[in-house]
N, C-alpha and C. Protein backbone atom coordinates (compact mmCIF):
# COMPACT_ATOMS: atom_id res chain seq x y z
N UNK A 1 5.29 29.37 -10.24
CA UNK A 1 3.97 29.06 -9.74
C UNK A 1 2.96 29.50 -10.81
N UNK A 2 1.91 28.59 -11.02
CA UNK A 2 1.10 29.14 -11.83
C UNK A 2 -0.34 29.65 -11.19
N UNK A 3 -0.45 30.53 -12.05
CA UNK A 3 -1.44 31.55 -11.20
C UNK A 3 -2.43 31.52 -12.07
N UNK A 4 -2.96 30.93 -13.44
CA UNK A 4 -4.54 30.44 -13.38
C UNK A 4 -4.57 29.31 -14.36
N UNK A 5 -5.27 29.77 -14.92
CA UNK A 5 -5.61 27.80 -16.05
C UNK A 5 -5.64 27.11 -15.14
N UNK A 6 -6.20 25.58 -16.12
CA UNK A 6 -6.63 24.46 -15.89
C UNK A 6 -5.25 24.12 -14.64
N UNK A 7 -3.97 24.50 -14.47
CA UNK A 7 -3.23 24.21 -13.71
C UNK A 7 -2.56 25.18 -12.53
N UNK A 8 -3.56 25.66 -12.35
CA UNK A 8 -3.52 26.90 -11.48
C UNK A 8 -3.23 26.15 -9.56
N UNK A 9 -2.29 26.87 -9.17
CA UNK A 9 -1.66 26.41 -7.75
C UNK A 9 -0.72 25.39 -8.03
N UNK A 10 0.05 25.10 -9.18
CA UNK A 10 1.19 24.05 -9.72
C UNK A 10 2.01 24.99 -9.62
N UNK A 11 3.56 23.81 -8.91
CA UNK A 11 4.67 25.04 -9.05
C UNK A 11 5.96 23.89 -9.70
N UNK A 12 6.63 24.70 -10.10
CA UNK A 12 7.58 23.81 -11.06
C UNK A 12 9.08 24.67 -11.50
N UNK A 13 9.73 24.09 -12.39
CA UNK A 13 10.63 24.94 -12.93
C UNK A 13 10.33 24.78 -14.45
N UNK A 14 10.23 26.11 -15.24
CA UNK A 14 10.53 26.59 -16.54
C UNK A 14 11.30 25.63 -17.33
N UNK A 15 10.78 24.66 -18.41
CA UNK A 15 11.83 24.16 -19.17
C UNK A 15 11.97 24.74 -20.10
N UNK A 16 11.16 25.23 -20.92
CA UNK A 16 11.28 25.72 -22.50
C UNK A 16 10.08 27.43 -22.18
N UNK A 17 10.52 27.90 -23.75
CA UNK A 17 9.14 29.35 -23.74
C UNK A 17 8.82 29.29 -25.06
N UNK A 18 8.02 29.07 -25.64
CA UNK A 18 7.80 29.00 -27.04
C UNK A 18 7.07 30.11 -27.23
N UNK A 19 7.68 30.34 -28.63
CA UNK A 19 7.16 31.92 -28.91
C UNK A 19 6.55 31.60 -30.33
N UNK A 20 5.01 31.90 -30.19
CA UNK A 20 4.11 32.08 -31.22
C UNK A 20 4.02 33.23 -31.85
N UNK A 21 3.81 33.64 -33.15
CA UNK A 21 4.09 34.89 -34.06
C UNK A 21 2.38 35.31 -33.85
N UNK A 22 2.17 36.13 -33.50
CA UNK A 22 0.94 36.50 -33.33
C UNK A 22 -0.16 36.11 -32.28
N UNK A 23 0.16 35.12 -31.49
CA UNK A 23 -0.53 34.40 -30.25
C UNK A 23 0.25 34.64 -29.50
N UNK A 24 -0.56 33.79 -28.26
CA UNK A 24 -0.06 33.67 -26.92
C UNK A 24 1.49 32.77 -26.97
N UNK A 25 2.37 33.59 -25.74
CA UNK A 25 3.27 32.42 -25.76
C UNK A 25 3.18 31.17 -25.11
N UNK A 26 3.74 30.49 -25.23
CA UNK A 26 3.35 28.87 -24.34
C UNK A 26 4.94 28.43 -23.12
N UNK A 27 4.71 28.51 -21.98
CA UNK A 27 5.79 28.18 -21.21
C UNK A 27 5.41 26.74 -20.47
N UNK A 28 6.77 25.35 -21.05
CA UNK A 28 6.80 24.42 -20.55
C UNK A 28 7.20 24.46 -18.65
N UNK A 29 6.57 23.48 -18.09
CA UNK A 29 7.20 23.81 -16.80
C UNK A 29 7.25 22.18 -16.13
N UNK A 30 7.95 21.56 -15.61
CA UNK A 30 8.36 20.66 -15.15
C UNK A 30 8.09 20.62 -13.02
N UNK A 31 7.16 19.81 -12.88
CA UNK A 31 6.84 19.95 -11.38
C UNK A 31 8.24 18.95 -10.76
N UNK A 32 7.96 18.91 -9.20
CA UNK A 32 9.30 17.77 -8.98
C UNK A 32 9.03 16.81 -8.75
N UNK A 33 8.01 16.40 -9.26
CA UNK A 33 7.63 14.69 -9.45
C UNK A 33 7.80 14.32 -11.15
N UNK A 34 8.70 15.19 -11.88
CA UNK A 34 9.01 15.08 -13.34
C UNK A 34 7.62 15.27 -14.22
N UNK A 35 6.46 15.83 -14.22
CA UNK A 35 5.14 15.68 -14.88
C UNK A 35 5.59 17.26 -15.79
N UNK A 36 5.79 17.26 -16.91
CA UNK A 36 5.41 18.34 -17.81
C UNK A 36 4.45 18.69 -17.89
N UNK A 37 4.15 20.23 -17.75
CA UNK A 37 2.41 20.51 -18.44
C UNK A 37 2.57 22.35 -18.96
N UNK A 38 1.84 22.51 -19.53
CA UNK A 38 1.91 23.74 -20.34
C UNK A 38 0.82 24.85 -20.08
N UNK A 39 1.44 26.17 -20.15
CA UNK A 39 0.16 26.91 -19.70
C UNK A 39 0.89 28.50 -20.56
N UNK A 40 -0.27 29.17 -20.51
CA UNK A 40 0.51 30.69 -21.18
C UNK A 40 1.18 31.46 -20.21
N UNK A 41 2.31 32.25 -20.58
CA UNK A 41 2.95 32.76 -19.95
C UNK A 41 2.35 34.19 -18.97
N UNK A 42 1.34 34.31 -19.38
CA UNK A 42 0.28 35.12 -18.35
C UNK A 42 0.16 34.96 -17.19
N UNK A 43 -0.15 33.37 -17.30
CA UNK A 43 -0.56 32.79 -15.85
C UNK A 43 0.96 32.18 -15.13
N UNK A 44 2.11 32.87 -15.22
CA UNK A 44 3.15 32.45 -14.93
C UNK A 44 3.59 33.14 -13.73
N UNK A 45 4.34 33.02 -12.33
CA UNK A 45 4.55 33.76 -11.74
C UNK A 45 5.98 33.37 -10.63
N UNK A 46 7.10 33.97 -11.45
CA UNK A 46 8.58 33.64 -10.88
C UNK A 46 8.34 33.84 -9.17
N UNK A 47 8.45 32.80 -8.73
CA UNK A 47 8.70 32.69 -6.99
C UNK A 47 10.33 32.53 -6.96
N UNK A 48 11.11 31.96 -7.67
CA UNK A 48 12.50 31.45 -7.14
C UNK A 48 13.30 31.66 -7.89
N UNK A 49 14.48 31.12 -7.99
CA UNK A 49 15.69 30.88 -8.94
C UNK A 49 16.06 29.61 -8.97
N UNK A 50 15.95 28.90 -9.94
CA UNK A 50 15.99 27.35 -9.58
C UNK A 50 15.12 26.21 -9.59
N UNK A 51 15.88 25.33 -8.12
CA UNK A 51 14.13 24.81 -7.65
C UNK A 51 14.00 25.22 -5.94
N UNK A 52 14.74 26.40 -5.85
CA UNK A 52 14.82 27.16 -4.86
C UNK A 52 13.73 28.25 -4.96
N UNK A 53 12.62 28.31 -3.85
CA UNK A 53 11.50 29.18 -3.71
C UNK A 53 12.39 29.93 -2.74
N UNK A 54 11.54 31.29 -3.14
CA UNK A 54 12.29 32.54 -2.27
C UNK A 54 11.10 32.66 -1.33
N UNK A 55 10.01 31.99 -1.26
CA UNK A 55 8.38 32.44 -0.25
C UNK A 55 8.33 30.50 0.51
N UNK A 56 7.76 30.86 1.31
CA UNK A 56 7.18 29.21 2.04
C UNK A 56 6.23 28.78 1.32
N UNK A 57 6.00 27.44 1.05
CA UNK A 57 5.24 26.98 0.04
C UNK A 57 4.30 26.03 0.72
N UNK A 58 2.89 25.33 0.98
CA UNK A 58 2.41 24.91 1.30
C UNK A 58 2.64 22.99 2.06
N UNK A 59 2.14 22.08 2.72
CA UNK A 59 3.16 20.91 2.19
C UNK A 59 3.09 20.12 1.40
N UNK A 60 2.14 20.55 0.16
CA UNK A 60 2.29 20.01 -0.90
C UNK A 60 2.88 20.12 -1.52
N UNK A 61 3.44 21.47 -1.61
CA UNK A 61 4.94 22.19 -2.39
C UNK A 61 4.33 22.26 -3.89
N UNK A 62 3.06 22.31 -4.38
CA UNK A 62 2.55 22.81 -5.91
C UNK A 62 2.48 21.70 -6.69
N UNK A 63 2.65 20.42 -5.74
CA UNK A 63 2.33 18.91 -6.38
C UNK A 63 0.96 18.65 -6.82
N UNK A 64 0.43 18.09 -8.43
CA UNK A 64 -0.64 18.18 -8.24
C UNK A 64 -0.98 16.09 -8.16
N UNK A 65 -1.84 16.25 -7.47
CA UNK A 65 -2.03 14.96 -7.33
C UNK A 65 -3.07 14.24 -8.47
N UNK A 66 -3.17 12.39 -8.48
CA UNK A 66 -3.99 12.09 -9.85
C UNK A 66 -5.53 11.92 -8.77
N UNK A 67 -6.58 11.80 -9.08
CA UNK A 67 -7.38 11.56 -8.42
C UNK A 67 -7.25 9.98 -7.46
N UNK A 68 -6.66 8.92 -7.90
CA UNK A 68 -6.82 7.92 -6.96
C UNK A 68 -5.94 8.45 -5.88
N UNK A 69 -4.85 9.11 -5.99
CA UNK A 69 -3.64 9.52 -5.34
C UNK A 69 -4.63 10.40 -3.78
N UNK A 70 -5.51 11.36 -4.24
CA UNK A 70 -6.36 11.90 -3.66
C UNK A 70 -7.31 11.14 -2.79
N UNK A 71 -7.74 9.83 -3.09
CA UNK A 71 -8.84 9.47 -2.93
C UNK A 71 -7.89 8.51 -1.50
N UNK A 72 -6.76 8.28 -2.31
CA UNK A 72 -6.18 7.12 -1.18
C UNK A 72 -5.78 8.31 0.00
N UNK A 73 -5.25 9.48 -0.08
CA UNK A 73 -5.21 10.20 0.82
C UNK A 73 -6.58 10.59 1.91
N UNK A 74 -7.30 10.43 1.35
CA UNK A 74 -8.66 11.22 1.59
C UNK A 74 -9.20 10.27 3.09
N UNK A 75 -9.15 8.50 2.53
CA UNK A 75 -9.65 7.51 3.04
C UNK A 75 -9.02 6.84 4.06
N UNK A 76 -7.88 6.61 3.02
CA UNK A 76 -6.52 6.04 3.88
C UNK A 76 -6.92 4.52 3.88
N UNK A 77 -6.81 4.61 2.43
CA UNK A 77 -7.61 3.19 2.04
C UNK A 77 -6.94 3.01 0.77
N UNK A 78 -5.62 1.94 0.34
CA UNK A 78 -5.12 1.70 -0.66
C UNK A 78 -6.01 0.76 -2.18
N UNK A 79 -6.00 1.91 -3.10
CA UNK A 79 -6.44 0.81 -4.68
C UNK A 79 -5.60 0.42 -4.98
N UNK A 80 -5.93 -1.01 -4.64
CA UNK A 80 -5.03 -1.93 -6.06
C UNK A 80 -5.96 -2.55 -7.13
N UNK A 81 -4.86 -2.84 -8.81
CA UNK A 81 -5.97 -3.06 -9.96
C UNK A 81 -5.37 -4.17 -9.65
């Protein structure tokens, strides 16, 4: 689960940890809708083992949504281009 940055309340599993020589480290994390996104390992915070959470998770489960995704939820009114 990530606990601040731009992707703060995303939960995922750990793919990679890249280690910078003098900076911050950078930890890849993979949500379960397959979306990669990156954040420092600061704002990192082990809930599980896996893609098994050890706490109850909201029912979004740390999905982050795109804004139309939101908007069609919101309305309940489908965009098509």
């Amino acid at each position: 689960m990530v606990t601040g940055g731009h992707n703060i309340g995303r939960v995922g599993t750990i793919v990679t940890r890249e280690k910078h020589p003098g900076s911050t480290e950078i930890v890849r994390i993979r949500d379960a809708n397959g979306h990669d996104f990156a954040t420092r390992k600061g704002n990192v915070f082990i809930i599980g083992k896996g893609t098994t959470p050890l706490i109850s998770l909201p029912k979004e489960k740390g999905i982050k949504k795109t804004i139309i995704e939101e908007f069609e939820a919101r309305s309940g009114k489908k965009i098509t281009a």
